[in-house]
Protein backbone atom coordinates (compact mmCIF):
# COMPACT_ATOMS: atom_id res chain seq x y z
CA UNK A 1 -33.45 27.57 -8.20
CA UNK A 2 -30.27 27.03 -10.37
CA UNK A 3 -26.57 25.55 -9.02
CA UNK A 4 -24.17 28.62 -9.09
CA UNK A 5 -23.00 27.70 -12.45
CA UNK A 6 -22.56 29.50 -15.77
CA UNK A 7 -25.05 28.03 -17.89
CA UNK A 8 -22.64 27.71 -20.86
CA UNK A 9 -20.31 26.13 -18.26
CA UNK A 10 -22.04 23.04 -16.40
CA UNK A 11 -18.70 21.54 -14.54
CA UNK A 12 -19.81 18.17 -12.60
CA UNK A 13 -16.31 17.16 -12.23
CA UNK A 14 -16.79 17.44 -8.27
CA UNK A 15 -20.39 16.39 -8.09
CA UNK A 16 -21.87 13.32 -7.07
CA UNK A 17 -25.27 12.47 -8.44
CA UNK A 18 -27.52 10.31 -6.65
CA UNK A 19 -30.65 9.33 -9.00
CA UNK A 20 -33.88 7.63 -7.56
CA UNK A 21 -36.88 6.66 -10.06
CA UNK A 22 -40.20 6.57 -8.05
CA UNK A 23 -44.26 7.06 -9.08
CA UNK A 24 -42.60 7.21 -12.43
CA UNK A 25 -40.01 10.26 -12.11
CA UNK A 26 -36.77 10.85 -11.69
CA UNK A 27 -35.57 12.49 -8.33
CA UNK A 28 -32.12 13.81 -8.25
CA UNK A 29 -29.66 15.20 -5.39
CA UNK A 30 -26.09 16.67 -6.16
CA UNK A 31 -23.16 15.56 -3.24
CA UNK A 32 -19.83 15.77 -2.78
CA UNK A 33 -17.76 13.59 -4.21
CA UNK A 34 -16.67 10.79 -2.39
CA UNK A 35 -19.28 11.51 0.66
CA UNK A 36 -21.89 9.22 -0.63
CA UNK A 37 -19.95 6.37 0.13
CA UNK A 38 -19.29 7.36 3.40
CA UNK A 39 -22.86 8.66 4.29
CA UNK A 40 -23.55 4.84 3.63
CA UNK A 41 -21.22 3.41 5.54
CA UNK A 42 -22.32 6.05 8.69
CA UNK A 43 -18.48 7.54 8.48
CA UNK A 44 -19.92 10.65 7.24
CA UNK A 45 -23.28 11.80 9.54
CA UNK A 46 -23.79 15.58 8.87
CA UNK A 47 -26.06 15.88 5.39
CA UNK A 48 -24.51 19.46 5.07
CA UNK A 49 -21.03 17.95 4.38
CA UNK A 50 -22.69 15.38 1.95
CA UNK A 51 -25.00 17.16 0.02
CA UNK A 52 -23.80 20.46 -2.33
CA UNK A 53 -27.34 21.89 -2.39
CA UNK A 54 -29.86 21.12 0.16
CA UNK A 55 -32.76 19.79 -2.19
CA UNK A 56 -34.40 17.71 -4.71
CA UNK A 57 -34.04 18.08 -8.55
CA UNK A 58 -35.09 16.30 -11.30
CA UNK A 59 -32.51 17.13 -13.31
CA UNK A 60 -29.04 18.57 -11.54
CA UNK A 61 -27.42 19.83 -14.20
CA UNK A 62 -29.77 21.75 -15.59
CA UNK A 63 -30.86 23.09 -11.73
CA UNK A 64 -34.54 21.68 -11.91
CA UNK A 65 -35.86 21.62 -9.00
CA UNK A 66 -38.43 19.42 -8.01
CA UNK A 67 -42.09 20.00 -7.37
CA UNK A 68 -43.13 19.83 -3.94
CA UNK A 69 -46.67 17.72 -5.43
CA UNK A 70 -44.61 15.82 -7.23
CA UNK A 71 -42.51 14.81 -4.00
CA UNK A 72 -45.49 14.58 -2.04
CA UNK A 73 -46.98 12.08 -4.66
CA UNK A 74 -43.83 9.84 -5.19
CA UNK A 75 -42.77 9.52 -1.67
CA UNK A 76 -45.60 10.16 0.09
CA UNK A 77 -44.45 12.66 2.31
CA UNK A 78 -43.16 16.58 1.54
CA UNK A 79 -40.60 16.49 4.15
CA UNK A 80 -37.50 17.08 1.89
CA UNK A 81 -34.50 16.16 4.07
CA UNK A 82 -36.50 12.91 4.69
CA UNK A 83 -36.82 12.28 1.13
CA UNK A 84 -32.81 13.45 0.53
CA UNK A 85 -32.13 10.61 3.10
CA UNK A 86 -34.10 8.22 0.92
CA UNK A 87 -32.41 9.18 -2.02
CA UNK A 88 -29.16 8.92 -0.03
CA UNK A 89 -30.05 5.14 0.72
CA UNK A 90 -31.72 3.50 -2.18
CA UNK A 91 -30.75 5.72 -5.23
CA UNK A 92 -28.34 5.21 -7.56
CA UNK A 93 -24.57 7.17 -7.62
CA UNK A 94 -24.54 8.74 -11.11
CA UNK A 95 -20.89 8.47 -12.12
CA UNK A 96 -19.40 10.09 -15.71
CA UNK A 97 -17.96 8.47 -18.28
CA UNK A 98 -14.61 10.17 -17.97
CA UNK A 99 -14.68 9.93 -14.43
CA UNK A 100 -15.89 6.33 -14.33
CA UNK A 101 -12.70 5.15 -16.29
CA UNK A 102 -10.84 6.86 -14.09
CA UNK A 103 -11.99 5.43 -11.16
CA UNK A 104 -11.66 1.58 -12.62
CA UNK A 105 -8.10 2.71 -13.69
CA UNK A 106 -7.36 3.75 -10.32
CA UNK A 107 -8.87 0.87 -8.34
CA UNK A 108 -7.06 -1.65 -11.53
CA UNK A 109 -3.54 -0.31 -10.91
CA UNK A 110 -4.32 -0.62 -7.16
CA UNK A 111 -5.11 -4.08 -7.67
CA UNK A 112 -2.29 -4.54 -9.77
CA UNK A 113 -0.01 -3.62 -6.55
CA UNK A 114 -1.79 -5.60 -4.00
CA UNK A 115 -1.42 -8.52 -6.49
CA UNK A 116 2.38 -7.56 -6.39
CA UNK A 117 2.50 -7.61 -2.92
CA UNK A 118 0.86 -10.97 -2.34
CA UNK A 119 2.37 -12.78 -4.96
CA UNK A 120 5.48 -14.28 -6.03
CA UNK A 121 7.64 -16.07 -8.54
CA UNK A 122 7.35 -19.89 -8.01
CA UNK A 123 10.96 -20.25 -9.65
CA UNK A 124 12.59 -17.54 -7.36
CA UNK A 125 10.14 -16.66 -5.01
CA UNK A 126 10.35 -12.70 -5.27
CA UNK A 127 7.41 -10.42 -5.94
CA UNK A 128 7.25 -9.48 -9.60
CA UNK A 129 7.06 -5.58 -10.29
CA UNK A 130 3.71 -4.02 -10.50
CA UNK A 131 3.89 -3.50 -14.45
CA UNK A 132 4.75 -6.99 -15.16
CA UNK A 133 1.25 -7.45 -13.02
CA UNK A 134 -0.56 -5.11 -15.06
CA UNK A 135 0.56 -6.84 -18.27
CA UNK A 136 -0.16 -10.10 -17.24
CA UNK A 137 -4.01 -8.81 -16.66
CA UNK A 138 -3.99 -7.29 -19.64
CA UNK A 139 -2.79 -10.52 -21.08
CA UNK A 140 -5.35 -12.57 -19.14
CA UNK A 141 -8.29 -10.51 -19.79
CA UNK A 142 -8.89 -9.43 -16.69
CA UNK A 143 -12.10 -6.82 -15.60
CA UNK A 144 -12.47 -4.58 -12.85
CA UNK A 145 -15.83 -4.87 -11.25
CA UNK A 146 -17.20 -1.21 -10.74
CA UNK A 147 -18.93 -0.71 -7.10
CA UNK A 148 -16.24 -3.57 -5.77
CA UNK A 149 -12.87 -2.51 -3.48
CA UNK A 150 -9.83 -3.35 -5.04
CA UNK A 151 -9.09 -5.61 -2.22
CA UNK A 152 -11.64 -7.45 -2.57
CA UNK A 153 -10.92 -8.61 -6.08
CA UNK A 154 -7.28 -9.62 -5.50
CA UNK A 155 -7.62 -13.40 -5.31
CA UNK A 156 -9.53 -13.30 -8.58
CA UNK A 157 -7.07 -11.69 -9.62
CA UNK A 158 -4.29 -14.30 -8.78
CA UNK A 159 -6.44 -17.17 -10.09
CA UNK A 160 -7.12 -15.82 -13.43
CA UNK A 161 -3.09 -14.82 -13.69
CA UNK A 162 -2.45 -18.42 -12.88
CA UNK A 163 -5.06 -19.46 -15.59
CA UNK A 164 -5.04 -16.95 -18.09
CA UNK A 165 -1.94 -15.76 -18.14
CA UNK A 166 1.54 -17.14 -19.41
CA UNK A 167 3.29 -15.46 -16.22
CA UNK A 168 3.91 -18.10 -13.60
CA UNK A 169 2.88 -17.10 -10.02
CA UNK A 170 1.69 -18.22 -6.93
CA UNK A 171 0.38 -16.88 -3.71
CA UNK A 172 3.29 -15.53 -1.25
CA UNK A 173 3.40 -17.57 2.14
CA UNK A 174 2.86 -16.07 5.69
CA UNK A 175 5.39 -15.93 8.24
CA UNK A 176 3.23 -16.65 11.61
CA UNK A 177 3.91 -17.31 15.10
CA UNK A 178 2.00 -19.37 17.47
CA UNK A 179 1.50 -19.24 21.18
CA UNK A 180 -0.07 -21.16 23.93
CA UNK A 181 0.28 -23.04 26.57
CA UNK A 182 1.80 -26.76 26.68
CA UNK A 183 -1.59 -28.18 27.77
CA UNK A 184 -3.11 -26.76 24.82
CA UNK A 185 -0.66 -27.63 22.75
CA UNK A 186 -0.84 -31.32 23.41
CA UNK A 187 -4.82 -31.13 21.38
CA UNK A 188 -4.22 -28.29 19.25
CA UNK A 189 -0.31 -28.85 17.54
CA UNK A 190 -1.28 -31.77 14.60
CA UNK A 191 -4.09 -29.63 13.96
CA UNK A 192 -1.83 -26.47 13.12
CA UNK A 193 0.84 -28.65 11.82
CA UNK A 194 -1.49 -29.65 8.88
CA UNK A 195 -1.97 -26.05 7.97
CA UNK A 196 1.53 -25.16 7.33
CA UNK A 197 3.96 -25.34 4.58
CA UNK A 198 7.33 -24.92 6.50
CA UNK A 199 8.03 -25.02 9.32
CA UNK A 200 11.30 -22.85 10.56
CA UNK A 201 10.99 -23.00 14.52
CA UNK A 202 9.30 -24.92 17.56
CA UNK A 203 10.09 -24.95 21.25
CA UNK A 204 8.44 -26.23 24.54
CA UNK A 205 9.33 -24.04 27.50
CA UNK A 206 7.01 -22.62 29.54
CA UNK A 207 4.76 -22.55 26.64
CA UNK A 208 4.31 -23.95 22.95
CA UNK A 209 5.70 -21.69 20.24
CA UNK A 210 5.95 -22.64 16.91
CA UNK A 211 6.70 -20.06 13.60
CA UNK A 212 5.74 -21.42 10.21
CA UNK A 213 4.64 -20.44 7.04
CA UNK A 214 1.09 -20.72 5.45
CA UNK A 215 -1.02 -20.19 2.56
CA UNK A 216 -2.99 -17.07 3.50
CA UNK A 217 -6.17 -18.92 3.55
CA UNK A 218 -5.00 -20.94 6.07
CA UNK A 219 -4.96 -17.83 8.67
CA UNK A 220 -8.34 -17.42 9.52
CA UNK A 221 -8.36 -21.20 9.92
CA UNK A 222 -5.83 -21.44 12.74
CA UNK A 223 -7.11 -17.92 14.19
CA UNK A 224 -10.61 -19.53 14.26
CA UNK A 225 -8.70 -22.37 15.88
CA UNK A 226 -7.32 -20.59 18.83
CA UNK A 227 -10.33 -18.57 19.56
CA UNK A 228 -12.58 -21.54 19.89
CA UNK A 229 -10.24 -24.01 21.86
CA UNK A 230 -7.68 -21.77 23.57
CA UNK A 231 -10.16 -19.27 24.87
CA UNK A 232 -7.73 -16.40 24.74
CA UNK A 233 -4.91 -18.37 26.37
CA UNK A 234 -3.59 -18.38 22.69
CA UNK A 235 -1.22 -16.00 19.99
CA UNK A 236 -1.26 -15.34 16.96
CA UNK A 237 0.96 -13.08 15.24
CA UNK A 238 1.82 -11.97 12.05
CA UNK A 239 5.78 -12.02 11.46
CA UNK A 240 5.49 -11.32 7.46
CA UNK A 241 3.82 -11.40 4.61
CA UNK A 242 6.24 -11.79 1.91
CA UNK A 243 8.25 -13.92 -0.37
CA UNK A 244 10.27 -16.26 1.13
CA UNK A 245 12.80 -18.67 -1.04
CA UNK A 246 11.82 -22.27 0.76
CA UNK A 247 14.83 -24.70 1.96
């Protein structure tokens, strides 16, 4: 059984290749791009939209199939969706060369903007464009880390940049509100106070508001805050997340 290709003409450019080594072989299943990840994740449930061929190979590319002993002696079973599914799970997404430096371009310029987004210029506090970004990780000798999201690697990012780097930057603040009622308040307000870098307004009235600005890590702090003490009698809102020139 071959994959409706010429055989002078083996395009993979929209396959997926998951590769599992077990009892000693290689066992092979060709997706569609971009559905692996979401089989994984359960987005994606229907094998038929993952998988371009319903079967097991031990070489794709060349349309080997496998042997049904040879499944039945690696996996111990000859059930072959079963044994797709396992592949699906534990193996391995094959990724080309071409393609893989695609990909870590991609998720590096994307990186590059989220930096952009979330950073500033101490000196002027405005975001610097995304190219400056990109040179300063050049500069810095920053790596992408394949298999990771792009968000995920952002506050590397920044710390490197501020190491590494002769660009000067720093994380933009948060512009946050806070809510609750003046009971609450009367615990909770030194303990909020302590995460914030500025604060631009606070007023009693029926209830305690008070809008400041924050390192980003300090978010989850005071969300973690309210949740625990306020018992959903408190807010928490986002206002921005941007540069913002202090005084």
């Amino acid at each position: 059984m071959h994959i409706n290709q010429p055989s002078n003409q083996i395009k993979l450019t929209n396959v997926s290749i998951v590769r599992l080594k077990k009892g000693g072989k290689r066992f092979e299943i060709a997706c569609y791009k971009n559905k692996v990840q979401e089989w994984r994740t359960g987005v994606e449930t229907d094998l038929d939209d993952v998988l371009q061929i319903s079967n097991v190979f031990v070489n794709v590319s060349k349309g080997e199939v496998a042997r049904s002993q040879d499944l039945q002696k690696a996996f111990g079973k000859s059930d072959v969706q079963a044994i797709i599914k396992e592949i699906l799970k534990k193996g391995e997404l094959q990724v080309g060369e071409k393609e893989r430096d695609h990909d870590l371009s991609s998720v590096r310029k994307e990186i590059a903007t989220l930096v952009a987004e979330k950073s500033v210029d101490p000196a002027t506090q405005r975001p610097y464009p995304v190219g400056i970004i990109e040179k300063a990780m050049t500069e810095a000798g920053f790596s992408v880390k394949p298999g990771k999201t792009a968000k995920s690697q952002v506050t590397e990012c920044i710390k490197l940049l501020q190491s590494d780097s002769s660009l000067p930057i720093q994380r933009a603040r948060m512009r946050i509100k806070v809510s609750m009622p003046l009971e609450d308040s009367e615990k909770l307000k030194e303990r909020i106070l302590q995460s914030a870098e500025t604060v631009e307004h606070e007023a009693s009235a029926d209830e305690w508001e008070i809008t400041i600005l924050i390192d980003p890590s300090q978010f989850r702090v005071i969300n973690e805050l309210l949740q625990k003490e306020c018992k959903g009698r408190g807010r928490l809102e986002t206002l921005t997340f941007a540069a913002t020139a202090s005084g």
